[in-house]
N, C-alpha and C. Protein backbone atom coordinates (compact mmCIF):
# COMPACT_ATOMS: atom_id res chain seq x y z
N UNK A 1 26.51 14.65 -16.62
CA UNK A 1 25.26 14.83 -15.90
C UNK A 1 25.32 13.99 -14.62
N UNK A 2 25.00 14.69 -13.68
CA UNK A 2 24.75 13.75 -12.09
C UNK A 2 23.60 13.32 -12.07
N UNK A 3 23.86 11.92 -11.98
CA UNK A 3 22.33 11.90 -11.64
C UNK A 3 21.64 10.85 -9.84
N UNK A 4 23.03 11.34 -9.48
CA UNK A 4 22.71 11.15 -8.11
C UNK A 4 21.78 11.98 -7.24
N UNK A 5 21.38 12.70 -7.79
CA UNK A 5 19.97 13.85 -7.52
C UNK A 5 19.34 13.73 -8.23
N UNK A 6 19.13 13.14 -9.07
CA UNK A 6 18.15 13.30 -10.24
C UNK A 6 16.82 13.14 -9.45
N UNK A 7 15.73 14.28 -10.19
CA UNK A 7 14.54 14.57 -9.65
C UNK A 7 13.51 13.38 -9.75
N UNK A 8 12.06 13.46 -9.36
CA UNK A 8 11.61 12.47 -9.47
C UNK A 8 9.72 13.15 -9.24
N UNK A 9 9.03 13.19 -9.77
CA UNK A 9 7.83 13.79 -9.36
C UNK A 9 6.76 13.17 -9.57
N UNK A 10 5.51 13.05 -8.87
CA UNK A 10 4.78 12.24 -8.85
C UNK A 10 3.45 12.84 -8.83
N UNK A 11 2.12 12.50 -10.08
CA UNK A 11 0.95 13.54 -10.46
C UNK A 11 -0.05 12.66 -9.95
N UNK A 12 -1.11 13.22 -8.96
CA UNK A 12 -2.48 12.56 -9.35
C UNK A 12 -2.87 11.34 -10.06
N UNK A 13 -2.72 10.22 -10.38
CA UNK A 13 -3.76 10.54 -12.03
C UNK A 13 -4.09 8.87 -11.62
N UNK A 14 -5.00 8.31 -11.99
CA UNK A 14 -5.21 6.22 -12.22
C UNK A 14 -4.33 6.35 -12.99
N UNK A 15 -3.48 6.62 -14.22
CA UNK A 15 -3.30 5.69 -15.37
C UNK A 15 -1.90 5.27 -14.81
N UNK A 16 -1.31 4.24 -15.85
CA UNK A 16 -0.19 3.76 -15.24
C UNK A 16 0.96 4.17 -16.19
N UNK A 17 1.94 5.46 -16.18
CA UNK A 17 2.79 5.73 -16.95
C UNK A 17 3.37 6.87 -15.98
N UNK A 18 4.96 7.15 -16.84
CA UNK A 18 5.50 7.89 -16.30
C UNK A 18 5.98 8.92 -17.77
N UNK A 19 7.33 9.40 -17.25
CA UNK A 19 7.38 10.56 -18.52
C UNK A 19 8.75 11.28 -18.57
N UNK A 20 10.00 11.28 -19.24
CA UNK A 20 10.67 12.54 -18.49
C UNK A 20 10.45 13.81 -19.57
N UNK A 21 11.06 14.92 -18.86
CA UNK A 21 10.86 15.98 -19.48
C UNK A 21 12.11 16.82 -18.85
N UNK A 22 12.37 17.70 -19.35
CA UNK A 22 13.17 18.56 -19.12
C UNK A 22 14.13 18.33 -20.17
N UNK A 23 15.09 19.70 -19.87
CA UNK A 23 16.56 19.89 -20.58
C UNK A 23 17.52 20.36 -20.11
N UNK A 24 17.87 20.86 -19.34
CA UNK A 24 19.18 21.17 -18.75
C UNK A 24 19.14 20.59 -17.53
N UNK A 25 17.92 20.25 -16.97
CA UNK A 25 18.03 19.42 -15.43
C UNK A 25 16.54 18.47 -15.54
N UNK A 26 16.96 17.38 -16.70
CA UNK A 26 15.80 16.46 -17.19
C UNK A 26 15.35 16.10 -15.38
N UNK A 27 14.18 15.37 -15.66
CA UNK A 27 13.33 15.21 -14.57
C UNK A 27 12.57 14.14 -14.73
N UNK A 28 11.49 13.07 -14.06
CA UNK A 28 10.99 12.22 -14.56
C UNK A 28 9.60 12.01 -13.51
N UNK A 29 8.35 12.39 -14.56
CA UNK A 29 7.25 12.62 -13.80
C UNK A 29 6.60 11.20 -14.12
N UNK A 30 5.75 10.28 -12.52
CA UNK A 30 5.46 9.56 -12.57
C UNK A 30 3.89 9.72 -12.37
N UNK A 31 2.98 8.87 -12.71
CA UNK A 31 1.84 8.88 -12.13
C UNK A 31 1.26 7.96 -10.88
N UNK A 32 0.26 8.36 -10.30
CA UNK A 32 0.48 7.60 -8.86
C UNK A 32 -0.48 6.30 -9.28
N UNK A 33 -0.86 6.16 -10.39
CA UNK A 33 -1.26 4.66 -10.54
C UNK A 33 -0.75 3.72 -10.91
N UNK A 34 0.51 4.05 -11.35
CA UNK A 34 1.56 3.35 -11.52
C UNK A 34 2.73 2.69 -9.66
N UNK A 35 2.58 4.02 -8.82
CA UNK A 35 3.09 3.02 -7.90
C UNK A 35 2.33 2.31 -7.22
N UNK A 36 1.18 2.32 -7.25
CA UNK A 36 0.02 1.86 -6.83
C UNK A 36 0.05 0.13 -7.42
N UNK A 37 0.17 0.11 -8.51
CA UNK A 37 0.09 -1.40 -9.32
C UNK A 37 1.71 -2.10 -9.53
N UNK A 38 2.26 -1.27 -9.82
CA UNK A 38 3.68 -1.96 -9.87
C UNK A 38 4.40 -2.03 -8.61
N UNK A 39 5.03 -3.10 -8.62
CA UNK A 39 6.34 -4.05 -7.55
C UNK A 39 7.42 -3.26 -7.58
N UNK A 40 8.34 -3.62 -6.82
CA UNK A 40 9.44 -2.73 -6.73
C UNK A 40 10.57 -3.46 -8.26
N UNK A 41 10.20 -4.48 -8.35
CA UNK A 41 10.89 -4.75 -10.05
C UNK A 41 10.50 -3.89 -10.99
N UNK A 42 8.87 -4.32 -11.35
CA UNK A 42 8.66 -3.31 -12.53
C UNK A 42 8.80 -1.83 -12.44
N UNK A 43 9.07 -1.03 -11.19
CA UNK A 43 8.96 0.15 -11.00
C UNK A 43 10.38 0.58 -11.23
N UNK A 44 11.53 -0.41 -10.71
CA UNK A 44 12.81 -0.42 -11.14
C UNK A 44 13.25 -0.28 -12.65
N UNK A 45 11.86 -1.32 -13.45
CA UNK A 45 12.33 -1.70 -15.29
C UNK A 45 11.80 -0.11 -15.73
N UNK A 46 10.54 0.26 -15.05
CA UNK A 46 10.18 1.76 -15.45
C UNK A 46 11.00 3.08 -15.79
N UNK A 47 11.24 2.47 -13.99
CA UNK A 47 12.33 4.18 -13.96
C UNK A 47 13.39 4.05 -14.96
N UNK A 48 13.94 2.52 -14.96
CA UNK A 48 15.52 2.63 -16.05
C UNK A 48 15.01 2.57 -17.42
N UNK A 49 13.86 2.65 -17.90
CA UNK A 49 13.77 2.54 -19.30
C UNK A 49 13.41 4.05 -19.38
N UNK A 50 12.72 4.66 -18.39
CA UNK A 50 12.59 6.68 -18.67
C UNK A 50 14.03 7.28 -18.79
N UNK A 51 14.52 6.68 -17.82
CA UNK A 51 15.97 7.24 -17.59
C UNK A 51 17.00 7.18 -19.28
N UNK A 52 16.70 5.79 -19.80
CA UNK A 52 17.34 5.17 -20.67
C UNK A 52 16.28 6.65 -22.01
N UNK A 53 15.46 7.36 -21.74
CA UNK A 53 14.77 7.80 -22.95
C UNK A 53 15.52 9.64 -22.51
N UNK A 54 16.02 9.60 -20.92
CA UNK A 54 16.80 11.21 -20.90
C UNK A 54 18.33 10.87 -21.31
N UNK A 55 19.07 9.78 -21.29
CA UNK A 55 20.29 9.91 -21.69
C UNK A 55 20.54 9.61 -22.68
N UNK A 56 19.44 9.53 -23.78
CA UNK A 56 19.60 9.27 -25.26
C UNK A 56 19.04 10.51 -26.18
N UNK A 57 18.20 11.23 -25.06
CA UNK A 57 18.02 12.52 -25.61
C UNK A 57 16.78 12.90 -26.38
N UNK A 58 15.97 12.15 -26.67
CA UNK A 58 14.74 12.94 -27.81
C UNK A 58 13.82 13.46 -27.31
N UNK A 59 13.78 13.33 -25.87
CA UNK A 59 12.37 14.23 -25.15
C UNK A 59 13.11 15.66 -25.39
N UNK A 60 14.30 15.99 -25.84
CA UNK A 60 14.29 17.77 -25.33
C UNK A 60 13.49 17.99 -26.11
N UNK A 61 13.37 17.37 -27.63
CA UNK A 61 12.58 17.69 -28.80
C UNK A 61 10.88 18.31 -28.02
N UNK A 62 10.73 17.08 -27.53
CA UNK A 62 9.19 17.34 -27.18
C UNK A 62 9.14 18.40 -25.83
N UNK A 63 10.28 18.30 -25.60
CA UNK A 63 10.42 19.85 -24.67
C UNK A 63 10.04 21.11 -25.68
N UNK A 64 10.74 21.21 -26.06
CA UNK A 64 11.06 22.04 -27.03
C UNK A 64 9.29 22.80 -27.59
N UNK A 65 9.11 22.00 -28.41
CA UNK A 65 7.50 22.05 -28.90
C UNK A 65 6.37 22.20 -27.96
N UNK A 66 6.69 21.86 -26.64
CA UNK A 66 5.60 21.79 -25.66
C UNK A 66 5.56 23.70 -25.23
């Protein structure tokens, strides 16, 4: 998987979370109250702990079902 493109999308919303989703070209949707409150550290610990939840794999599940 490349993930030197890897997508990145960003919803509306106050709350502060992000999300990935996808399966053949996972993706990782953020909310904008999250860049709003977080630093460029915690936004860094964010993205690599979503990232760390597409290269281990269990969101296709909730792909899947959605």
């Amino acid at each position: 998987m490349d993930w030197s493109c890897a997508e990145l999308f960003r919803i509306p919303d106050t709350f502060v979370n992000a999300a990935p989703t996808g399966m053949d070209r996972p993706f990782i949707v953020i909310n904008s109250g999250a860049l709003k409150l977080l630093d460029d550290d915690e936004m860094r610990t964010l993205l690599g702990h979503e990232l760390g939840h597409v290269i281990s794999g269990p969101r296709s599940y909730v792909t899947i079902l959605s």
